[in-house]
Protein backbone atom coordinates (compact mmCIF):
# COMPACT_ATOMS: atom_id res chain seq x y z
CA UNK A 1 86.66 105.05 186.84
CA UNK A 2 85.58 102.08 189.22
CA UNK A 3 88.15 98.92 189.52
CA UNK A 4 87.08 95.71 189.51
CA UNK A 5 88.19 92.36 188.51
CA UNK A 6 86.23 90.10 186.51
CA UNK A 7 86.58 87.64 184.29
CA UNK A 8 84.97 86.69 181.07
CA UNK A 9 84.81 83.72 178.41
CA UNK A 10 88.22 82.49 180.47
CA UNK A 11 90.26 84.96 178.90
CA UNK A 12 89.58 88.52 179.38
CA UNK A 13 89.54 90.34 182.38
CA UNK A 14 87.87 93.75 183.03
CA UNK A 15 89.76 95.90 184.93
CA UNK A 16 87.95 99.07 185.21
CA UNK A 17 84.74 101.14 183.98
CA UNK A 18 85.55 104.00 181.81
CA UNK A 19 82.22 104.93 181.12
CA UNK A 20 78.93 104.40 180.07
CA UNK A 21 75.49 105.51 178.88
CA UNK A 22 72.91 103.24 179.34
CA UNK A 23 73.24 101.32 176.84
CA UNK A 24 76.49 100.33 177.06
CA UNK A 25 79.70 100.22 179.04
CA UNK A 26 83.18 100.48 178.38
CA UNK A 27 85.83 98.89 180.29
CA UNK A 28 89.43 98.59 180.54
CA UNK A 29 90.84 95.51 180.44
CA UNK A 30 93.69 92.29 179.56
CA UNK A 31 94.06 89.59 177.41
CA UNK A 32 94.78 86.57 179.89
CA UNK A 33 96.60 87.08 183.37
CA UNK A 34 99.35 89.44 181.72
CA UNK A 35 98.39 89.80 178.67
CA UNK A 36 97.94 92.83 176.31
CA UNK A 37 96.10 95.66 177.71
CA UNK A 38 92.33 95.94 175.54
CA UNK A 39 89.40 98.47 175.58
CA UNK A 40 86.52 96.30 176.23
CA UNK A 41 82.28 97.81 175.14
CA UNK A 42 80.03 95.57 177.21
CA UNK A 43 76.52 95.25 175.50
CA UNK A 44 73.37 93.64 176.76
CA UNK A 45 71.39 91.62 174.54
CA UNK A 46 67.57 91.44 175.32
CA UNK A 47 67.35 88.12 174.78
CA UNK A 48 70.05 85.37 173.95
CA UNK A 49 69.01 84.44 170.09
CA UNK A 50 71.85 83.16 167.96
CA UNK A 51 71.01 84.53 164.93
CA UNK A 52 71.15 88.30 166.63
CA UNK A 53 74.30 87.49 168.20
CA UNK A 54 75.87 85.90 164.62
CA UNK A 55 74.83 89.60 163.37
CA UNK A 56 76.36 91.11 165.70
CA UNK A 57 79.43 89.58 165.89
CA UNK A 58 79.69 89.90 161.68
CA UNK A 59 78.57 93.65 161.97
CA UNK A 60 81.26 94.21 164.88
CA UNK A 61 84.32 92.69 163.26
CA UNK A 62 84.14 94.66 160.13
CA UNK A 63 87.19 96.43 158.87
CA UNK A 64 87.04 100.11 158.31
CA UNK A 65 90.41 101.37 157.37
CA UNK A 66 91.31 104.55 158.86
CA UNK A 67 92.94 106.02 161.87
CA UNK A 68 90.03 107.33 163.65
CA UNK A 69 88.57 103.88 163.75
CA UNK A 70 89.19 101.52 166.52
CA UNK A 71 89.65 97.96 165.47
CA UNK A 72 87.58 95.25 166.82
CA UNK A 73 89.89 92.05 167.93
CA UNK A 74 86.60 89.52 169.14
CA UNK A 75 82.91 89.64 170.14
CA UNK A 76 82.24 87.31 173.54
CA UNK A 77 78.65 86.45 174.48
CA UNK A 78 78.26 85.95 178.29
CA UNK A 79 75.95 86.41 181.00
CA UNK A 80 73.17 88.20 178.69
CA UNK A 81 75.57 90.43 177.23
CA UNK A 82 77.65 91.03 174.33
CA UNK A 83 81.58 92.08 174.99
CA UNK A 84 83.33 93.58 171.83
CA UNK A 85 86.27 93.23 172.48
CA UNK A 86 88.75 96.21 170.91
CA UNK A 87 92.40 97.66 170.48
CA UNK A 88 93.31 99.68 173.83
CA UNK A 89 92.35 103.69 173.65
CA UNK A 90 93.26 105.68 176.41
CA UNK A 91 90.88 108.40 176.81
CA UNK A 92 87.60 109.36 177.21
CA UNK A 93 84.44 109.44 175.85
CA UNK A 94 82.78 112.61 174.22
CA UNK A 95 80.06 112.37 176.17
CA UNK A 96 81.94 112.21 179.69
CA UNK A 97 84.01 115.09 178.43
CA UNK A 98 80.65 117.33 176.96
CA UNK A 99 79.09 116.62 180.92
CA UNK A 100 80.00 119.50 182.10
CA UNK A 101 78.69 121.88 179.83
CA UNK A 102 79.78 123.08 176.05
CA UNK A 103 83.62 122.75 174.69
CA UNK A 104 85.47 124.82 172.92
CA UNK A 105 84.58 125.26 169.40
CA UNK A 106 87.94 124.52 167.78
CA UNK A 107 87.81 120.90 170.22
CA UNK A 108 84.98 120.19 168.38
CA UNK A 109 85.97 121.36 165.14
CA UNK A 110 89.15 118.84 165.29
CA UNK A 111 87.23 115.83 166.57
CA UNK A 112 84.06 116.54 163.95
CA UNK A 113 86.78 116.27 161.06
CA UNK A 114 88.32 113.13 162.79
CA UNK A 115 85.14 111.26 163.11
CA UNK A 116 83.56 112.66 159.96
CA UNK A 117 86.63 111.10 158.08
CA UNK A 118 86.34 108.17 159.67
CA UNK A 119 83.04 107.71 158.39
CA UNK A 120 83.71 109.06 154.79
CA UNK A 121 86.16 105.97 154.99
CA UNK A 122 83.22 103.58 156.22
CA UNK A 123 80.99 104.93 153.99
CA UNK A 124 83.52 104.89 150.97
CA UNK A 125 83.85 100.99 151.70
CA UNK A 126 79.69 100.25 151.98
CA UNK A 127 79.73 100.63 155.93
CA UNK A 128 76.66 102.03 157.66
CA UNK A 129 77.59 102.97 161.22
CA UNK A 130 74.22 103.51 162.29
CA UNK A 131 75.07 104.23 166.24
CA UNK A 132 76.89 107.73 165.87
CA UNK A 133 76.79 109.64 169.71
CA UNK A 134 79.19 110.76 171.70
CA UNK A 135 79.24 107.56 173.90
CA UNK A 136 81.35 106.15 171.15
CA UNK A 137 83.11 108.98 170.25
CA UNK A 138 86.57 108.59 172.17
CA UNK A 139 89.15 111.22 172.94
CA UNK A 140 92.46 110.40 173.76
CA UNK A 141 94.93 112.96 175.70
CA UNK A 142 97.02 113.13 172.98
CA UNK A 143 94.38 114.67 170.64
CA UNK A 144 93.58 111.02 169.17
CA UNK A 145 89.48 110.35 168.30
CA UNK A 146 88.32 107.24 168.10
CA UNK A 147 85.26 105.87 166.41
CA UNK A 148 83.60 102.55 167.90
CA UNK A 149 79.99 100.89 167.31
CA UNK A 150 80.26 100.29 163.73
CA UNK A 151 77.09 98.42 162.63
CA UNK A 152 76.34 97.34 166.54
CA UNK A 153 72.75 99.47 166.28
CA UNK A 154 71.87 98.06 163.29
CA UNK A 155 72.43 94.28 164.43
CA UNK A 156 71.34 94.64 167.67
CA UNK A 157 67.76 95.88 166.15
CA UNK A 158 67.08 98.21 168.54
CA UNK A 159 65.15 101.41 169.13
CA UNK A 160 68.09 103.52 168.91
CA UNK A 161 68.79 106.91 170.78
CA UNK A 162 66.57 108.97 170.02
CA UNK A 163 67.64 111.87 170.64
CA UNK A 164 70.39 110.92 167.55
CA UNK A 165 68.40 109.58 165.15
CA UNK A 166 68.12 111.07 161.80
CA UNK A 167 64.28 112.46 160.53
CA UNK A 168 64.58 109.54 158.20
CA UNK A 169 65.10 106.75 160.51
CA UNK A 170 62.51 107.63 163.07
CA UNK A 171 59.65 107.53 159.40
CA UNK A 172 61.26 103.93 159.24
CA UNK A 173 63.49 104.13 156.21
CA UNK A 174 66.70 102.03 156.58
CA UNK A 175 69.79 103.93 157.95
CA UNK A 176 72.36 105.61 155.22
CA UNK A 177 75.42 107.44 154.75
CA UNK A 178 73.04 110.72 155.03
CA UNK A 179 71.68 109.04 158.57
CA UNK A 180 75.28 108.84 159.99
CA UNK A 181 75.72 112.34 158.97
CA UNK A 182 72.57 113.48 160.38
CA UNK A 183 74.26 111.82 163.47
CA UNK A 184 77.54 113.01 163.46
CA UNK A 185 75.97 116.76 163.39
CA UNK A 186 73.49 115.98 166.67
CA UNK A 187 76.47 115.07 168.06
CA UNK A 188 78.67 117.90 166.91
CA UNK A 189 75.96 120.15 167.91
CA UNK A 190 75.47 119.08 171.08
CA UNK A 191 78.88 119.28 172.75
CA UNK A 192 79.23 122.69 171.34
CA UNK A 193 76.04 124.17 172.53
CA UNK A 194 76.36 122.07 175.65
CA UNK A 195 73.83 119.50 175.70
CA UNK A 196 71.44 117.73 172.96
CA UNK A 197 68.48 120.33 171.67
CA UNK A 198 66.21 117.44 170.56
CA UNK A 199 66.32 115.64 174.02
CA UNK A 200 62.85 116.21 175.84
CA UNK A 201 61.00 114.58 179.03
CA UNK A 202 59.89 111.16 176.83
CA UNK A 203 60.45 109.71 173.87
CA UNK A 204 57.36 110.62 171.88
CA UNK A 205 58.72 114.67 172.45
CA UNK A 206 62.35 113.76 171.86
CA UNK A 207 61.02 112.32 168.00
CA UNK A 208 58.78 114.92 167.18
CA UNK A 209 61.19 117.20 167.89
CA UNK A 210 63.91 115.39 165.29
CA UNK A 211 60.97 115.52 162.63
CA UNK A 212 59.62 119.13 163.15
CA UNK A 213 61.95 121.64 164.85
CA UNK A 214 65.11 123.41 163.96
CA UNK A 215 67.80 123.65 166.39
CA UNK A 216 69.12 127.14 167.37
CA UNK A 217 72.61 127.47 166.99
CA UNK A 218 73.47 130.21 168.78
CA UNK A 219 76.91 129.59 170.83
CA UNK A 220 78.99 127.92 167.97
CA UNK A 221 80.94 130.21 165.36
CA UNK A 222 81.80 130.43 162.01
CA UNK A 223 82.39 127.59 159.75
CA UNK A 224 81.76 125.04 162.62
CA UNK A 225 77.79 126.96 162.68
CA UNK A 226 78.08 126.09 159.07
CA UNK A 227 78.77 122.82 158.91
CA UNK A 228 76.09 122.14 161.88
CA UNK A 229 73.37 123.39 159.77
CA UNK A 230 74.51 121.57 156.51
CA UNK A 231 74.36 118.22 158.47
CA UNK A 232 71.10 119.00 160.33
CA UNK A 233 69.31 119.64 157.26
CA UNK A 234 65.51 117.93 157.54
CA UNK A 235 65.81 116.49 154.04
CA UNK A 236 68.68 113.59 153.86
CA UNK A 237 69.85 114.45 150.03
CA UNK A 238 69.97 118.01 151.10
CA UNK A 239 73.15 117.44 153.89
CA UNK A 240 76.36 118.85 154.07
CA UNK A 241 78.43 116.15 151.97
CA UNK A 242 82.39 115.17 153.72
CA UNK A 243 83.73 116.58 150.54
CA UNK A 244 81.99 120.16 151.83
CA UNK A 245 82.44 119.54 155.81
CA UNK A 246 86.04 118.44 155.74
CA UNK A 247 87.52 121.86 154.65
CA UNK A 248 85.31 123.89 156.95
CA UNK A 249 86.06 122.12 159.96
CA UNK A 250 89.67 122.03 159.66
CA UNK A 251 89.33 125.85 158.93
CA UNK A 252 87.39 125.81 162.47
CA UNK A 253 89.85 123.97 164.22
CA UNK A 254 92.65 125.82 163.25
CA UNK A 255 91.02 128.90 164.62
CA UNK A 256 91.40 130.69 161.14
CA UNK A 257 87.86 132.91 160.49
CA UNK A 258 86.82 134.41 156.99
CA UNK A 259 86.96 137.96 157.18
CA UNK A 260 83.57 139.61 156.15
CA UNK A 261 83.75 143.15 154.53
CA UNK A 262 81.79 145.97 157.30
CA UNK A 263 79.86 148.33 155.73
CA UNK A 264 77.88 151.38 156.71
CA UNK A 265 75.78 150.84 153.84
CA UNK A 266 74.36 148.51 151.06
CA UNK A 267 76.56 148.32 148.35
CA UNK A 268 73.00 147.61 145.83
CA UNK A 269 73.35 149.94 142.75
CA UNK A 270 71.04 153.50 143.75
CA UNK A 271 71.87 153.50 146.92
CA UNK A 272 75.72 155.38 147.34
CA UNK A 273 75.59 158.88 146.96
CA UNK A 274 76.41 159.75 143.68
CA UNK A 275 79.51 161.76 142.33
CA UNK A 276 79.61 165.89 142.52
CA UNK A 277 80.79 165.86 138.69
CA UNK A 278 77.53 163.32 138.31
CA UNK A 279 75.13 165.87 140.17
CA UNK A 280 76.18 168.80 138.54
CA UNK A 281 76.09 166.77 135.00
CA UNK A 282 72.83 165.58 135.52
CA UNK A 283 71.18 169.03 136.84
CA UNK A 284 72.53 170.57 133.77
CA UNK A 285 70.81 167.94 131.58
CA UNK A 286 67.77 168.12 133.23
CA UNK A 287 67.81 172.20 132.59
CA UNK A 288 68.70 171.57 129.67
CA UNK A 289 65.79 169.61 128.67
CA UNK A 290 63.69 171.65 129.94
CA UNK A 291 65.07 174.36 127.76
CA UNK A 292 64.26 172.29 125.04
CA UNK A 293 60.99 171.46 125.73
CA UNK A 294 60.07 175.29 126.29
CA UNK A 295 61.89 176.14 123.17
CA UNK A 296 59.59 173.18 121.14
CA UNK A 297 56.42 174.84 122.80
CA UNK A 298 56.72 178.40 122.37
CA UNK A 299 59.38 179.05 119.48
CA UNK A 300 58.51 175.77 117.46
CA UNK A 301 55.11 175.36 118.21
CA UNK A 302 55.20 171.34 118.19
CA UNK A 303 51.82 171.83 119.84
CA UNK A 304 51.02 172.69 115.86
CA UNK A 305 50.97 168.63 114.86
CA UNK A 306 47.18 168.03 114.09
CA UNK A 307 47.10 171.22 112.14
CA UNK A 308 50.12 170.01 109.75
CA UNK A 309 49.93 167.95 106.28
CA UNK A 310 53.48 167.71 106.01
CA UNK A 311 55.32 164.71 107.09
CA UNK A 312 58.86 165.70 107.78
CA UNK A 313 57.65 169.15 109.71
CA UNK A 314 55.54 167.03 111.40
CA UNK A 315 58.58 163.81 112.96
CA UNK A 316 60.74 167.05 113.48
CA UNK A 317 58.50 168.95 115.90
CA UNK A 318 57.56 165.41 117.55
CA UNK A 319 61.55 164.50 117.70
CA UNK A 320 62.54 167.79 119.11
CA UNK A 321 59.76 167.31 122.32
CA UNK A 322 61.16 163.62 122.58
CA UNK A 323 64.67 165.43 122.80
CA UNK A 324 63.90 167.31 125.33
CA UNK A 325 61.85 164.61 127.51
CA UNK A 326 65.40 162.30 126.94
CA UNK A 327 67.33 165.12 128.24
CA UNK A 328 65.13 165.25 131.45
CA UNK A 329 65.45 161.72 132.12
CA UNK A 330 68.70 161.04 131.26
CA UNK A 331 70.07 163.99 133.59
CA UNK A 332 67.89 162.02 136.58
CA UNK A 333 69.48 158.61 135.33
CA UNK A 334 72.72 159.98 135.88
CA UNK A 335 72.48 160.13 139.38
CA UNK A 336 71.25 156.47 139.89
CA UNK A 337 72.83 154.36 136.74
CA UNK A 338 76.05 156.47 135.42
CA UNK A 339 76.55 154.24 132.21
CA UNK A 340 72.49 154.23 131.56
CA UNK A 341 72.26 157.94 131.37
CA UNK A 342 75.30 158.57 129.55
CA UNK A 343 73.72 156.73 127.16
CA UNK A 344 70.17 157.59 127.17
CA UNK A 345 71.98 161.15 126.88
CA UNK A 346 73.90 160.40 123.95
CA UNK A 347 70.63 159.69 121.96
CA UNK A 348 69.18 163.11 123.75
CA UNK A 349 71.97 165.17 122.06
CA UNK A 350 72.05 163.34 118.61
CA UNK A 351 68.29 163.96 118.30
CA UNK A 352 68.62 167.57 119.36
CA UNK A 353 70.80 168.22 116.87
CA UNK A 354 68.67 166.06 113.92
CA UNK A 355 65.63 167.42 114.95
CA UNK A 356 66.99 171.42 115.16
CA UNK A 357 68.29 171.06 112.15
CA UNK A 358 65.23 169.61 110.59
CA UNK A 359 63.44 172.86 111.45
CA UNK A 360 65.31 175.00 110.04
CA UNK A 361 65.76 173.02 106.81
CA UNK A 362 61.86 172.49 106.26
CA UNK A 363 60.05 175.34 107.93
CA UNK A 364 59.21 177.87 106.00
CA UNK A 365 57.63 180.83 108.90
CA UNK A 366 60.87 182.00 109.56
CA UNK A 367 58.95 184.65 111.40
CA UNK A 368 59.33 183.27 114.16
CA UNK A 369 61.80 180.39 113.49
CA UNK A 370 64.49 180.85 115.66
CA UNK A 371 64.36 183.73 117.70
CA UNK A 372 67.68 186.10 116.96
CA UNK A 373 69.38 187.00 118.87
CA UNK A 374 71.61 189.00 116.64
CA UNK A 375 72.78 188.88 113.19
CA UNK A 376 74.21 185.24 112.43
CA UNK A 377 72.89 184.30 115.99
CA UNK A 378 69.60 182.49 117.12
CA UNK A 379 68.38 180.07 120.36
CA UNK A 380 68.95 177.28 118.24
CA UNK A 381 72.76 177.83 117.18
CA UNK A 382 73.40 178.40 120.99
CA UNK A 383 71.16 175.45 121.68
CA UNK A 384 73.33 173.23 119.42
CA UNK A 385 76.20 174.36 120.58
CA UNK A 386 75.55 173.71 124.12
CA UNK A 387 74.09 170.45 123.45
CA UNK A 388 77.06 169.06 121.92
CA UNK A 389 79.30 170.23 125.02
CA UNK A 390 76.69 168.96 127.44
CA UNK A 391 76.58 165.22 125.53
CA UNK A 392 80.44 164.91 125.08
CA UNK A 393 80.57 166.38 129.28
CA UNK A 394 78.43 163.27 130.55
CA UNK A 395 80.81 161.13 129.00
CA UNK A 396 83.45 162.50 131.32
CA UNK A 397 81.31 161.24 134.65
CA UNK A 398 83.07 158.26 135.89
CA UNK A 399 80.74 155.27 135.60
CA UNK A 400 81.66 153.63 139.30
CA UNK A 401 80.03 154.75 141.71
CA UNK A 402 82.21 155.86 145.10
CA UNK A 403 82.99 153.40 147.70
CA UNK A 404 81.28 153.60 150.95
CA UNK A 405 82.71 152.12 154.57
């Protein structure tokens, strides 16, 4: 801070320089020998036209309601320069405070949901701030943040900063809500990662780099990392709304993290190991069916259909080699897909036992038919039998899979 005493518009007195960026200054100072103590933002104007300095003063004294923003008591013009004259804040400014390297993510969390409120409210009531950078961002000791600048930029006409300027602005489309956000997330961004990624060696890099690169985010945590690239998004309409940011910043700043499940494998259906009772299901399945299919060839001889006239001889050999394909595949589905091959299953062991018993209805060369075993016993009674234990078994296979990590 540097103390000096001067004197402006006979009235108020500058006491001593807070801070500054270039483009402006603020100052300390009094209303009349005595008088109330005032935060004072000295602005030059390029060139002393009344109709800029009307704008200014109309854009500077407009009321935003809301905690966060500082209210402006009068606008003096003197000596080439415009003095806004505003309600005392002690503190400093984020940019003084962000100078000597990146702050603590929770810091920034806190004043990000200040600020960002402050212009939901100006935004709410039709204000543009247009100027948003951590020159008039304004931290107090007690935790207070303080807006200032509201619609100075804008009246002022100038180039801007721009390093802050939104993708939008720089393609000369009038500054928005979306702009301010675009703003408020350079900002954000900048005392967290410490310093401003877009900033290069002249202003020609600095706005290509707003228009065509994406800033690495690499320090900041959590739902503050979140909310930086919702704001920084390229296209305006595509930004992290207040409604969105709000939440996750005070969820930043109070230190409070989402937990996020570990686990020592992908959770994607096929790819935890299957159950033992599932295995040993499906193996028997798939013997089965191959069973079947042997018995179909060489008992049944379904390899007999082009030599047959007879319709239903004909669907039951052809459903009794479909039986024991379904068996085969189902028993392999098991493994993967529990509730698909208990299924596909099911329809393996009701066609096995429509299609055996079709044989023996319509087929007449019981020479072969069957093979006995012993009297009142064939390889299709015990192939019945077993396939109604194996389809009501698969049933029994529990249909989640086991957990894994």
């Amino acid at each position: 801070m540097t103390a000096v005493s001067s004197t402006i518009a006979e009235r108020y007195t500058l006491l001593e320089k807070l801070g500054g960026d270039g483009t402006a200054v603020l100052w300390r100072g009094e209303d009349g020998p005595d008088g109330p103590r005032v935060a004072i933002k000295e602005l030059p104007l390029p060139t002393h036209e009344p109709a800029r300095v009307e704008r200014l003063k109309e854009a500077a004294l407009v009321a935003v309601d809301h905690p966060s923003v500082v209210p402006v008591r009068d606008v003096v013009v003197a000596d080439g320069s415009a003095f806004i004259v505003m309600d005392p804040v002690e503190g400093r400014t984020l940019e003084d405070l962000a100078s000597a390297g990146p702050l603590p993510p929770r810091f920034v969390a806190d004043i990000g949901g200040k600020v960002l409120g402050a212009l939901a409210a100006a935004h709410t009531a039709g204000v543009v701030h247009g100027d948003v950078r951590p020159a008039n961002i304004l931290v107090g000791p007690d935790g207070a943040v303080k807006l200032t600048g509201f619609g100075i930029a804008k009246a002022l006409d100038p180039v801007g900063t721009p390093a802050f300027l939104a993708p939008e602005t720089i393609a000369g489309h009038e500054g928005t809500p979306h702009s301010d956000l675009w703003s408020l997330g350079v900002t954000l961004l900048s005392a967290s990662e410490g310093g401003n990624f877009f900033q290069r060696a002249n202003v020609a890099a600095t706005l290509y780099a707003v228009v065509n690169e994406q800033p690495a985010i690499d320090r900041t945590p959590g739902p503050l990392a979140d909310v930086l690239r919702g704001l920084l998004a390229k296209a305006p309409h595509a930004r992290m709304l207040p409604d969105h940011a709000l939440p996750l910043l005070a969820q930043a700043a109070s230190g409070i993290e989402t937990p996020v499940p570990i686990r020592s494998a992908p959770s994607r259906p096929g790819l935890t190991p299957p159950s033992v009772f599932a295995v040993l299901a499906g193996v028997a399945s798939m013997l089965f069916g191959f069973y079947v299919l042997v018995d179909a060839m060489m008992i049944h001889r379904a390899y007999y259909v082009f030599d047959l006239l007879w319709p239903p001889l004909l669907l039951a050999r052809l459903g009794i080699v479909l039986a024991g394909a379904l068996w085969v595949a189902g028993g392999a589905l098991l493994f993967a897909r529990v509730r698909h091959g208990q299924v596909m299953l099911g329809i393996a062991g009701g066609l096995t036992l429509l299609t055996v018993l079709m044989l023996n209805a319509v087929d007449d060369e019981r020479e072969y038919f069957g093979l006995a075993l012993q009297p009142g016993l064939t390889l299709d009674v015990v192939a019945l039998v077993f396939a109604v234990l194996l389809t009501i078994t698969v049933w029994f296979v529990p249909a989640k899979r086991p957990a894994v990590g």
